[in-house]
PDB file of N, CA and C in Angstrom:
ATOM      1  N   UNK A   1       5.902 -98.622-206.285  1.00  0.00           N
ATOM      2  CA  UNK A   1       4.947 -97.564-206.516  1.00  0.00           C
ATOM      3  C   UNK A   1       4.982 -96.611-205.316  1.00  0.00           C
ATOM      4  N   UNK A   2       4.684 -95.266-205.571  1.00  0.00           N
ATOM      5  CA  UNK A   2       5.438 -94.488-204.456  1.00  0.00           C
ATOM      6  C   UNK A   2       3.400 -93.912-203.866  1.00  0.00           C
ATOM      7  N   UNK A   3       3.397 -93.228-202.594  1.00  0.00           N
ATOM      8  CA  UNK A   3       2.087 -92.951-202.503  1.00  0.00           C
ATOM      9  C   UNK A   3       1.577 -92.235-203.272  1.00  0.00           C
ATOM     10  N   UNK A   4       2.233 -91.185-203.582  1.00  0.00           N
ATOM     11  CA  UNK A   4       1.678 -90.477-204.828  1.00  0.00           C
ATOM     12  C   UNK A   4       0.900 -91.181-206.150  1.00  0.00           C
ATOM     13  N   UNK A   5       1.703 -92.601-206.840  1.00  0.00           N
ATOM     14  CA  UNK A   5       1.404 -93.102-208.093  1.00  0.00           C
ATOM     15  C   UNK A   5       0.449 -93.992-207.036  1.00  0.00           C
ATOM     16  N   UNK A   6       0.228 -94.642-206.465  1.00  0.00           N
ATOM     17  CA  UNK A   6      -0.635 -95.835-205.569  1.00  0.00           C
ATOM     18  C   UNK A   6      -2.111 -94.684-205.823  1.00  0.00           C
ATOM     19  N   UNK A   7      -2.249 -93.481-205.310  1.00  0.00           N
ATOM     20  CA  UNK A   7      -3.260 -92.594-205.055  1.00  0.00           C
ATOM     21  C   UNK A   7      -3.977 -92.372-206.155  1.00  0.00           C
ATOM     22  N   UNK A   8      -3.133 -91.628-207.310  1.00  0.00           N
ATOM     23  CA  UNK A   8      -3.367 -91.734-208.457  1.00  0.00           C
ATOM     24  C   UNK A   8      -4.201 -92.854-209.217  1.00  0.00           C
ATOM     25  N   UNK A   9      -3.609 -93.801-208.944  1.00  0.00           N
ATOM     26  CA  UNK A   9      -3.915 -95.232-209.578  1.00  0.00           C
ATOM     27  C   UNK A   9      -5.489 -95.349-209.067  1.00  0.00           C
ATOM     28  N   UNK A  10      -5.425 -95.234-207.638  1.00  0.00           N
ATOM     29  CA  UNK A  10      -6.640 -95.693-206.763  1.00  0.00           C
ATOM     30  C   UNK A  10      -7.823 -94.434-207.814  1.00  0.00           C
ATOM     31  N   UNK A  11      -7.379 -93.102-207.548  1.00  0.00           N
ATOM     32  CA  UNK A  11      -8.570 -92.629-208.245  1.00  0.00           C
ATOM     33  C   UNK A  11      -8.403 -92.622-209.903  1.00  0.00           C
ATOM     34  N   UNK A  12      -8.275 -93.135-210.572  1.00  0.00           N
ATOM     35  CA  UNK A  12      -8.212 -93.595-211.770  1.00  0.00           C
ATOM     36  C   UNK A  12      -9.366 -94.674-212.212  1.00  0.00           C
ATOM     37  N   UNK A  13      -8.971 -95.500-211.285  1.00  0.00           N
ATOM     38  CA  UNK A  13     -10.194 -97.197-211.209  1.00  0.00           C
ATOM     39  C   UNK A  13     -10.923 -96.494-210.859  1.00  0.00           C
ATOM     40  N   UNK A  14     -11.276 -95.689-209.572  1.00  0.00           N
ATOM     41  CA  UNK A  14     -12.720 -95.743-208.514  1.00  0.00           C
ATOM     42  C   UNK A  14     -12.838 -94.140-208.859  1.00  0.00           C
ATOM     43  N   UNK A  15     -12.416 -93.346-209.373  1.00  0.00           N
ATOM     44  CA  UNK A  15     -12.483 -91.533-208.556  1.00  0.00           C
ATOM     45  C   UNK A  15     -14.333 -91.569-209.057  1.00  0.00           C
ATOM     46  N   UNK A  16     -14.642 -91.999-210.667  1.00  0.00           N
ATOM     47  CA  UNK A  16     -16.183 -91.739-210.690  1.00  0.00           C
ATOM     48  C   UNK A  16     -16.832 -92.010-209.548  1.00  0.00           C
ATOM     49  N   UNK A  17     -16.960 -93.201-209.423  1.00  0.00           N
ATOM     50  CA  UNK A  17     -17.679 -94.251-208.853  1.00  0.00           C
ATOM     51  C   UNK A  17     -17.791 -93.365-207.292  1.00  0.00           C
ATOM     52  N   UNK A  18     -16.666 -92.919-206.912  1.00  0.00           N
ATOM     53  CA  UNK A  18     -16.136 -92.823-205.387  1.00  0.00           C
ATOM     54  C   UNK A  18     -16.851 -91.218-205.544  1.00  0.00           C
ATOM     55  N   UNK A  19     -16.571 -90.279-206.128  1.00  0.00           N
ATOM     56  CA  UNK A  19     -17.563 -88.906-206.365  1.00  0.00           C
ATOM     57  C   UNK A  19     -18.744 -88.968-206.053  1.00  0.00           C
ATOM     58  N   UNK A  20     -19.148 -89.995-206.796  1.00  0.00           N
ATOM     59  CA  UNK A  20     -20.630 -90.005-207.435  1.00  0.00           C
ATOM     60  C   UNK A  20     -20.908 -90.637-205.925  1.00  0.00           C
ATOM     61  N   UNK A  21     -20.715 -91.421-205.042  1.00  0.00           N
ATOM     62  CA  UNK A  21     -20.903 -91.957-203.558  1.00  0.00           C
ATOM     63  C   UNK A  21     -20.855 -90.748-202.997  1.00  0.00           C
ATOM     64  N   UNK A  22     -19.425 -89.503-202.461  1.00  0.00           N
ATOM     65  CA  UNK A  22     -19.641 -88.913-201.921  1.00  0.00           C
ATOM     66  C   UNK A  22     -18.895 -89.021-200.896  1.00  0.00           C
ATOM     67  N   UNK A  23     -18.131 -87.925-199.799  1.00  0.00           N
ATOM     68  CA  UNK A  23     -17.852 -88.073-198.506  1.00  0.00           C
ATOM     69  C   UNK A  23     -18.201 -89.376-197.836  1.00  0.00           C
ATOM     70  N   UNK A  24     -19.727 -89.148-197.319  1.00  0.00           N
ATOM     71  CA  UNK A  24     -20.028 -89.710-196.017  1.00  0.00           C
ATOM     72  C   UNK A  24     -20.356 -91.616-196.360  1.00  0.00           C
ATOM     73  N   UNK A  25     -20.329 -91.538-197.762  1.00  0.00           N
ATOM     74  CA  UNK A  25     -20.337 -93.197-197.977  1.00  0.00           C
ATOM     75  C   UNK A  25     -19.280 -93.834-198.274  1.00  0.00           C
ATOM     76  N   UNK A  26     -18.628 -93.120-198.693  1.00  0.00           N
ATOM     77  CA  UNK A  26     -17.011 -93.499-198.778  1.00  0.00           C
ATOM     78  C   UNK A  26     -16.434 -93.505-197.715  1.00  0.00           C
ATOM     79  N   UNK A  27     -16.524 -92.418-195.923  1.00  0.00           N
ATOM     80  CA  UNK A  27     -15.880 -92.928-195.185  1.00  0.00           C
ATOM     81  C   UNK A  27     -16.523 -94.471-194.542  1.00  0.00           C
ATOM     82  N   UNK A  28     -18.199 -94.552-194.633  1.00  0.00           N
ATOM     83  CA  UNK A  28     -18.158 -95.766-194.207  1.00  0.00           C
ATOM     84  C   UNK A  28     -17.798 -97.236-195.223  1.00  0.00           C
ATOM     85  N   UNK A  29     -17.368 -96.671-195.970  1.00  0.00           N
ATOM     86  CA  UNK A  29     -16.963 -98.108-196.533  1.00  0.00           C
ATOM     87  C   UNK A  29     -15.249 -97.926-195.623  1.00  0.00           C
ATOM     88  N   UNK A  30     -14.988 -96.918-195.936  1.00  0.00           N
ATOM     89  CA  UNK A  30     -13.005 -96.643-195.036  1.00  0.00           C
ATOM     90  C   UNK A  30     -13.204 -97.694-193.750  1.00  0.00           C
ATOM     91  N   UNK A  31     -13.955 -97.032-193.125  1.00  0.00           N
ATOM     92  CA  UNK A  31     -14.351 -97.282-191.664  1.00  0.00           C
ATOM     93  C   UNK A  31     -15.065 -98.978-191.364  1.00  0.00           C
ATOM     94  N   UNK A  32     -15.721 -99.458-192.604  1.00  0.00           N
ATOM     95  CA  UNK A  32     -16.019-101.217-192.551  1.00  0.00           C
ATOM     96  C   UNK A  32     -14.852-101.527-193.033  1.00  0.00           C
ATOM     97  N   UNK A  33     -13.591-101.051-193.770  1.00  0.00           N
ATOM     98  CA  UNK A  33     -12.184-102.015-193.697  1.00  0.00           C
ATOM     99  C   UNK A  33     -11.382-102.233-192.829  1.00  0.00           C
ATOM    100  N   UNK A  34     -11.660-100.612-191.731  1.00  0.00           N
ATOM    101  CA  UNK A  34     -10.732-100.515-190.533  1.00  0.00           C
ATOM    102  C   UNK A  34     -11.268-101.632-189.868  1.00  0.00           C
ATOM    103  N   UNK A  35     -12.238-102.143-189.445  1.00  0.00           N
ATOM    104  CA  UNK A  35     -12.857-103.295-189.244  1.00  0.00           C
ATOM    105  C   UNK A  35     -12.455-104.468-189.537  1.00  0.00           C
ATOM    106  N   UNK A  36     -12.643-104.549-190.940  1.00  0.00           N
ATOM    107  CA  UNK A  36     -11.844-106.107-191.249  1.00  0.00           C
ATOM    108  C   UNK A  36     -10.626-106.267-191.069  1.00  0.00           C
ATOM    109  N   UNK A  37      -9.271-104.962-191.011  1.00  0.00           N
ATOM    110  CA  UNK A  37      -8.048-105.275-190.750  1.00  0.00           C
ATOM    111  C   UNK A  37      -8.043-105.294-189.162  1.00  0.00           C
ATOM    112  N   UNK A  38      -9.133-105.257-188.585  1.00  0.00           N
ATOM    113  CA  UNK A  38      -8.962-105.446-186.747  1.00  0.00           C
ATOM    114  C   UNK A  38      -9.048-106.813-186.761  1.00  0.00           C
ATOM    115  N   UNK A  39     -10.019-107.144-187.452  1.00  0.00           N
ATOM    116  CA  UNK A  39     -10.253-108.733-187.396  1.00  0.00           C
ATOM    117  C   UNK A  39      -8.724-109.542-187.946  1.00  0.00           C
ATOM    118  N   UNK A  40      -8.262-109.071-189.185  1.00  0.00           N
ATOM    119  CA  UNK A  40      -7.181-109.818-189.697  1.00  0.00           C
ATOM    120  C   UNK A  40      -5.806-109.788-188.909  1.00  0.00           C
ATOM    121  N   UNK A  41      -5.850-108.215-187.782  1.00  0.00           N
ATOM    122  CA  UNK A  41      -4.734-108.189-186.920  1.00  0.00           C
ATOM    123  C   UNK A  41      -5.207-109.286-185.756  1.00  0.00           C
ATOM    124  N   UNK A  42      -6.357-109.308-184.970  1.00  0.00           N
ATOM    125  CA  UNK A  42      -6.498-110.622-184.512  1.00  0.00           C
ATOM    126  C   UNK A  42      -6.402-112.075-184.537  1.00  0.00           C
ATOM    127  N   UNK A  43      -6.522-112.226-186.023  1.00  0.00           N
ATOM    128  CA  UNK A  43      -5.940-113.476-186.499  1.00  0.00           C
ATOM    129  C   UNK A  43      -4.533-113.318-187.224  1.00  0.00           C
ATOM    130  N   UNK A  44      -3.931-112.572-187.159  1.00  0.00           N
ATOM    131  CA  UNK A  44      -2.467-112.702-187.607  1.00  0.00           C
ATOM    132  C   UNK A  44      -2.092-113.458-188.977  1.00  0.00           C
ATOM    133  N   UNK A  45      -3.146-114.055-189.578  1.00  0.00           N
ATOM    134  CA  UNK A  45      -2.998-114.686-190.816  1.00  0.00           C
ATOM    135  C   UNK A  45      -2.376-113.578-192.395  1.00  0.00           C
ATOM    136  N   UNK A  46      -0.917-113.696-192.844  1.00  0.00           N
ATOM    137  CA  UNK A  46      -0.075-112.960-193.528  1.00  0.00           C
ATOM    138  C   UNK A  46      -1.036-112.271-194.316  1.00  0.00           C
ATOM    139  N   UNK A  47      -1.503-113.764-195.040  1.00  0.00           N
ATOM    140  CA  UNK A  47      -2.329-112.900-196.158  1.00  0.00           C
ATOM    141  C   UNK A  47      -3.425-112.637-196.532  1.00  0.00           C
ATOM    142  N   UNK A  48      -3.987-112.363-195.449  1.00  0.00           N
ATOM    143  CA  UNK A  48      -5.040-111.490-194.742  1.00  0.00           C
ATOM    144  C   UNK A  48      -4.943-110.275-194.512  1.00  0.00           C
ATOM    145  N   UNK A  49      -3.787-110.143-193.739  1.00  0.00           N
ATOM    146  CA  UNK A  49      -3.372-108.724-192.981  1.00  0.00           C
ATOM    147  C   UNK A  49      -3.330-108.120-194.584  1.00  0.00           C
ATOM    148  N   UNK A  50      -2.530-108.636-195.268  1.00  0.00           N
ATOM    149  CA  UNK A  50      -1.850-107.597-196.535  1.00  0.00           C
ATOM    150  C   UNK A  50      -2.940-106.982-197.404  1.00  0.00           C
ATOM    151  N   UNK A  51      -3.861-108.099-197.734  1.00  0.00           N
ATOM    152  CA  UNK A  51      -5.103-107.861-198.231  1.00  0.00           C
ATOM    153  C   UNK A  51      -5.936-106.855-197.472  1.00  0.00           C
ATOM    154  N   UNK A  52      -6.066-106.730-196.021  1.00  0.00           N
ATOM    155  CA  UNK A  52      -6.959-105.636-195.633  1.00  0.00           C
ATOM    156  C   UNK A  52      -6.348-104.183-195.251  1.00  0.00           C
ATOM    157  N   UNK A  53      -4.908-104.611-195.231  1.00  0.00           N
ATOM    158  CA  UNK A  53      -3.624-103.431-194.934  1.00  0.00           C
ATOM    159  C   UNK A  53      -3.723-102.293-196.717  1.00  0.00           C
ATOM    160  N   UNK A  54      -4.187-103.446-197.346  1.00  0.00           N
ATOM    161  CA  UNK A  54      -4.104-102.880-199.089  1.00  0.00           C
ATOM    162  C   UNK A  54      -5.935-102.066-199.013  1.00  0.00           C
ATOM    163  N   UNK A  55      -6.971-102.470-198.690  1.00  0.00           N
ATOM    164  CA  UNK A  55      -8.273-102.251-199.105  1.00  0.00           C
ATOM    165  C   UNK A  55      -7.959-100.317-197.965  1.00  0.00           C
ATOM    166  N   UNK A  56      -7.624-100.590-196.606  1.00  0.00           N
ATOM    167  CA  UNK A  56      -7.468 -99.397-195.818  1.00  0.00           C
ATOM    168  C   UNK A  56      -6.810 -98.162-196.282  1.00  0.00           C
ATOM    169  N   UNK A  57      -5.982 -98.528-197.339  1.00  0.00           N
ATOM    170  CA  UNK A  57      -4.667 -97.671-197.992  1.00  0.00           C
ATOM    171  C   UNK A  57      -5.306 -97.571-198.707  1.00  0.00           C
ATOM    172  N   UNK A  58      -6.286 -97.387-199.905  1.00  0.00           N
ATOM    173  CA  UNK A  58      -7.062 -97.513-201.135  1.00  0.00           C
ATOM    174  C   UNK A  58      -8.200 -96.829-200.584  1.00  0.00           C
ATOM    175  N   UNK A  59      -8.929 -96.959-199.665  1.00  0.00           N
ATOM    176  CA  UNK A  59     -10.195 -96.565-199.171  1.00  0.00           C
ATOM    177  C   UNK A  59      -9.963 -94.894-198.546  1.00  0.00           C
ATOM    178  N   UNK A  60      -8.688 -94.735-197.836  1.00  0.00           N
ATOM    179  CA  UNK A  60      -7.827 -93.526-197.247  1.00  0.00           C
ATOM    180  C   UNK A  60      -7.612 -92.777-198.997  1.00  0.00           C
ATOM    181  N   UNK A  61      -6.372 -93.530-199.405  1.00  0.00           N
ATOM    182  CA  UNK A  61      -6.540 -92.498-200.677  1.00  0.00           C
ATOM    183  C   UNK A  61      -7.324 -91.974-201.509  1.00  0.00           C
ATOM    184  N   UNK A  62      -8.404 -92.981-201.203  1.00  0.00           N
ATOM    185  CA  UNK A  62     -10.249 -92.065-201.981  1.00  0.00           C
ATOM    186  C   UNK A  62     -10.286 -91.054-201.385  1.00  0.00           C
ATOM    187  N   UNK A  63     -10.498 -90.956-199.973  1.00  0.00           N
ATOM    188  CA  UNK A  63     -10.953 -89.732-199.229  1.00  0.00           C
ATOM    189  C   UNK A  63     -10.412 -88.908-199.176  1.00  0.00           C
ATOM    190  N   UNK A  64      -9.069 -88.932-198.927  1.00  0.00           N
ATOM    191  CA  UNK A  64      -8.167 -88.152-199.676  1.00  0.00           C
ATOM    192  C   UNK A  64      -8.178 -87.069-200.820  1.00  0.00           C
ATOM    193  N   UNK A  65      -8.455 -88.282-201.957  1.00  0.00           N
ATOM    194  CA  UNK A  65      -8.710 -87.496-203.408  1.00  0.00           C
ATOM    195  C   UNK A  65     -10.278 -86.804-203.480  1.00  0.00           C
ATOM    196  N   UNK A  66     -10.828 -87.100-202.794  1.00  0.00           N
ATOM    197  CA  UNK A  66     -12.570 -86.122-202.541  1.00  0.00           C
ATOM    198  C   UNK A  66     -12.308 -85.217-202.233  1.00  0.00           C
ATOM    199  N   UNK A  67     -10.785 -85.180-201.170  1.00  0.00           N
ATOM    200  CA  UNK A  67     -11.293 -83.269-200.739  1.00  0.00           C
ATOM    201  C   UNK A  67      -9.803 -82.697-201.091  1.00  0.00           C
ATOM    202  N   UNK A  68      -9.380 -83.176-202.230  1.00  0.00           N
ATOM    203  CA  UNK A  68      -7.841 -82.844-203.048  1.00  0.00           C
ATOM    204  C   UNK A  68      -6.915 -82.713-202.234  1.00  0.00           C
ATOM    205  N   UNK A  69      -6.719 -83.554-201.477  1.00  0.00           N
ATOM    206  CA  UNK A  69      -5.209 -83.697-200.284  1.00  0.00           C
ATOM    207  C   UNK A  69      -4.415 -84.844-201.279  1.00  0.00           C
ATOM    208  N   UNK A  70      -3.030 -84.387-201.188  1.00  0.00           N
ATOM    209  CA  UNK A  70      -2.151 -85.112-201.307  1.00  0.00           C
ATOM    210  C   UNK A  70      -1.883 -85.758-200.430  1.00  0.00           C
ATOM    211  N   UNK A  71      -1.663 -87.251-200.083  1.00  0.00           N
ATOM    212  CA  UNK A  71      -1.279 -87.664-199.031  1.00  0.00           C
ATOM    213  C   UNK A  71      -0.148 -87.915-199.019  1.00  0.00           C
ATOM    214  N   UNK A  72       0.927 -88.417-200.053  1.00  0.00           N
ATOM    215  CA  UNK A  72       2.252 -88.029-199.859  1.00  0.00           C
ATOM    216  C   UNK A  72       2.981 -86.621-199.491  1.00  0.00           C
ATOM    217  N   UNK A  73       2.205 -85.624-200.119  1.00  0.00           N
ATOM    218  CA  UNK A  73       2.424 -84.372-199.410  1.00  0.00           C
ATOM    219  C   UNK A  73       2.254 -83.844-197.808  1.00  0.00           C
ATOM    220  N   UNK A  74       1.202 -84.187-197.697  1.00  0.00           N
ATOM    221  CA  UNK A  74       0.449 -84.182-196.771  1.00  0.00           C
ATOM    222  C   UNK A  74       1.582 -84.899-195.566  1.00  0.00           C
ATOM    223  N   UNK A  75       1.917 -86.665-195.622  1.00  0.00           N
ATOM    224  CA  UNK A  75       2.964 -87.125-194.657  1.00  0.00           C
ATOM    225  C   UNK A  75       3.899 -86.063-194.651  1.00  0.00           C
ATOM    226  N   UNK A  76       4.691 -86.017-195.695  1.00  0.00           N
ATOM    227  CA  UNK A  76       5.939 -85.739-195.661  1.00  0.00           C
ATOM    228  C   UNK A  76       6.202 -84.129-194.846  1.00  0.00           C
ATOM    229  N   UNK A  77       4.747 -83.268-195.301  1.00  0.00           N
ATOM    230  CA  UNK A  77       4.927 -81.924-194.274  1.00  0.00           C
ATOM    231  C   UNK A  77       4.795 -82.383-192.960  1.00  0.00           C
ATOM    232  N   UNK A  78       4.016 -83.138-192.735  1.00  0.00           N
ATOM    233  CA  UNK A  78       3.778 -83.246-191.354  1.00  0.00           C
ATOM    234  C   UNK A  78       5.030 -84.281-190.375  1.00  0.00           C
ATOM    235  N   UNK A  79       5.570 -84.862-190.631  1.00  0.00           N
ATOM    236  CA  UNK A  79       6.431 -86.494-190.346  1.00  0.00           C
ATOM    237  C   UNK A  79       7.686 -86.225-190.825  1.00  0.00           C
ATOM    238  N   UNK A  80       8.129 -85.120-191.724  1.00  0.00           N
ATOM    239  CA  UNK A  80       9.414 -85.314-192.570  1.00  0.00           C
ATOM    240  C   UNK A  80      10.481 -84.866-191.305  1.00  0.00           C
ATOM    241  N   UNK A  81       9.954 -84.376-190.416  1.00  0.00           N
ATOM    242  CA  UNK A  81      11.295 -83.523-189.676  1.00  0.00           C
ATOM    243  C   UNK A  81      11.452 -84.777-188.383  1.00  0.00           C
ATOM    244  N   UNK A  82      10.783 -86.132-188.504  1.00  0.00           N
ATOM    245  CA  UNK A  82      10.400 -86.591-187.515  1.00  0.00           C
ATOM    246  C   UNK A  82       9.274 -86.148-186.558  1.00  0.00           C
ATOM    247  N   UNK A  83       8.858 -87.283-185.196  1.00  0.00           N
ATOM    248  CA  UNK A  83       7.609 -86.291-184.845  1.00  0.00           C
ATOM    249  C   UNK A  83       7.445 -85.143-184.748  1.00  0.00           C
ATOM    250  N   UNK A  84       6.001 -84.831-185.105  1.00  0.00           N
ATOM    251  CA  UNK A  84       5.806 -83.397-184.825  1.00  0.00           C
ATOM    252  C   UNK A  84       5.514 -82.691-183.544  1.00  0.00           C
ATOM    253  N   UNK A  85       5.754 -83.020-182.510  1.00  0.00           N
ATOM    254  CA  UNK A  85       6.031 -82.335-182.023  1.00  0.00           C
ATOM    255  C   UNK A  85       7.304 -82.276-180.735  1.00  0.00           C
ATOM    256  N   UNK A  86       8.217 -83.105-181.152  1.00  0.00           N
ATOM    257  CA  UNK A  86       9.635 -83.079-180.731  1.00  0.00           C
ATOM    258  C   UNK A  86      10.855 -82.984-181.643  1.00  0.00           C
ATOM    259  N   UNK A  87      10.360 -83.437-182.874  1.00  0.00           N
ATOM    260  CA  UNK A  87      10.649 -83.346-183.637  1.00  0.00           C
ATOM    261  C   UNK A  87      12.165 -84.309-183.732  1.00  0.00           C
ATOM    262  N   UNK A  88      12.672 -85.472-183.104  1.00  0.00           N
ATOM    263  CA  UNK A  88      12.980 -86.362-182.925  1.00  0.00           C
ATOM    264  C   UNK A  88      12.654 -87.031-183.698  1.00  0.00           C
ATOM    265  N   UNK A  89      13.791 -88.348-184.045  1.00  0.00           N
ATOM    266  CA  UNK A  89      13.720 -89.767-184.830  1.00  0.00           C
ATOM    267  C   UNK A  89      14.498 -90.269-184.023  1.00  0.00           C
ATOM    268  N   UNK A  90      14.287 -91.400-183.571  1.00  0.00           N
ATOM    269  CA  UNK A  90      12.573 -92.114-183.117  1.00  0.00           C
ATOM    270  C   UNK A  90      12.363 -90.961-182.161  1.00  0.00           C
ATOM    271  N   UNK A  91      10.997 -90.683-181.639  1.00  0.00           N
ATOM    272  CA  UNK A  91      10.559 -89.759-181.017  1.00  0.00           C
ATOM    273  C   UNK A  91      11.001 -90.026-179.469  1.00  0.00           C
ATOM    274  N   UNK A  92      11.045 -88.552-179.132  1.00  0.00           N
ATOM    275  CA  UNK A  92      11.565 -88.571-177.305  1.00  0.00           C
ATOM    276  C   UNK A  92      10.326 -87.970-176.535  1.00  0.00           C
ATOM    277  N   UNK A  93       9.395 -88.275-176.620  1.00  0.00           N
ATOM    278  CA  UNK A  93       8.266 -87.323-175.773  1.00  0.00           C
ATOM    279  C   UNK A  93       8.252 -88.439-174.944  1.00  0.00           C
ATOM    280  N   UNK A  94       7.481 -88.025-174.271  1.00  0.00           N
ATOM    281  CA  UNK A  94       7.670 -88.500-172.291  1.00  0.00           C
ATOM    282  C   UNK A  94       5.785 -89.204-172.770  1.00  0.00           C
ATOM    283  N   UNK A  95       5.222 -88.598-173.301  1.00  0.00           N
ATOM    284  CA  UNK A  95       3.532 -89.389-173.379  1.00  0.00           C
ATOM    285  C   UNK A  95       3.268 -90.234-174.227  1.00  0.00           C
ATOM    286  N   UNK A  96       2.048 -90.874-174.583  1.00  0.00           N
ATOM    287  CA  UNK A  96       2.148 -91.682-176.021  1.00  0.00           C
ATOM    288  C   UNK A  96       1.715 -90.949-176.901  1.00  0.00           C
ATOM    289  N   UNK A  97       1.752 -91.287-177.950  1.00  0.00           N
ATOM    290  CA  UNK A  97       1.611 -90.438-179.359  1.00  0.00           C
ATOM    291  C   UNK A  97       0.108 -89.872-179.440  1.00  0.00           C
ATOM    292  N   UNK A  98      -0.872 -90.823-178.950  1.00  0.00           N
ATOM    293  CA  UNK A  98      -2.122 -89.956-179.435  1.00  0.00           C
ATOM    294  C   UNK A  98      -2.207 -88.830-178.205  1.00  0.00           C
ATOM    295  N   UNK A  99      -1.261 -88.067-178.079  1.00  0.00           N
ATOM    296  CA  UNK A  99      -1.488 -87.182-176.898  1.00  0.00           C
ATOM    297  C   UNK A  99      -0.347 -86.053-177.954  1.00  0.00           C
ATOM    298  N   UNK A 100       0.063 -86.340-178.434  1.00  0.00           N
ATOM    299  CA  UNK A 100       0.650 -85.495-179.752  1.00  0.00           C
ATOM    300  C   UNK A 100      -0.361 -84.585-180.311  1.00  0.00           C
ATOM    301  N   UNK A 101      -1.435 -84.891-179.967  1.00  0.00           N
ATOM    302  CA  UNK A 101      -2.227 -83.474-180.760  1.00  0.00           C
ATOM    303  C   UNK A 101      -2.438 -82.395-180.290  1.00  0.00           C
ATOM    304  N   UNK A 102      -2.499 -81.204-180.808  1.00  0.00           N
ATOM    305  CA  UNK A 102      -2.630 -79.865-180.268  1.00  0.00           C
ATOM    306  C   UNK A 102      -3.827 -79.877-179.332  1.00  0.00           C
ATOM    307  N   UNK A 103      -4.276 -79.071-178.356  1.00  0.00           N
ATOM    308  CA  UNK A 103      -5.464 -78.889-177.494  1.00  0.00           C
ATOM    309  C   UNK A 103      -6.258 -78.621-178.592  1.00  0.00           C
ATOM    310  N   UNK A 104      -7.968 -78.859-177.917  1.00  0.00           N
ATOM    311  CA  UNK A 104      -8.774 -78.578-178.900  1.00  0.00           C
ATOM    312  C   UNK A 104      -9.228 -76.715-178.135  1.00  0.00           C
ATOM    313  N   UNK A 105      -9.627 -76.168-179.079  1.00  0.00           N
ATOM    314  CA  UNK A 105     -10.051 -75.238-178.792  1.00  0.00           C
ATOM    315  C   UNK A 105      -9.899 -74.225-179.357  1.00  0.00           C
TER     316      UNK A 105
END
């Protein structure tokens, strides 16, 4: 299943349900899975991880579909040329990645 059909799928089952919640309750349900997959990366248990690696990917593609982003689109503009901003595979920047973002301002 490619992200596109996974996304789809996800708002198919949930898109009412997930509308009718809204933005700001839907990211905290996102945000209590990022949670449980911290816990399941701490315990390293397989099928655990997969199970909360699956609820994070499902919970992302809701939010996603609330404010009509493609997220396969969405990667592929941003990631397709390699990083963005060396634009390298594997990346050559001299910092770590969360320093990849533009200044704020």
């Amino acid at each position: 299943m490619s992200i596109r059909e996974f996304q789809d799928r996800i708002e198919a089952i949930y898109g009412a349900k997930d509308a009718a919640r809204g933005t700001a309750g839907t990211f905290m349900w996102f945000t209590e899975e990022v949670g449980e997959l911290s816990r399941a990366l701490r315990r390293g248990r397989r099928r655990e991880l997969e199970a909360e690696f699956a609820d994070v990917l499902a919970w992302l593609a809701t939010l996603a579909s609330l404010h009509g982003v493609d997220l396969a689109g969405a990667a592929a503009r941003k990631y397709g040329a390699g990083c963005p901003r060396c634009h390298a595979t594997p990346c050559a920047c001299d910092e770590p990645v969360a320093l990849h973002r533009p200044p704020a301002g």
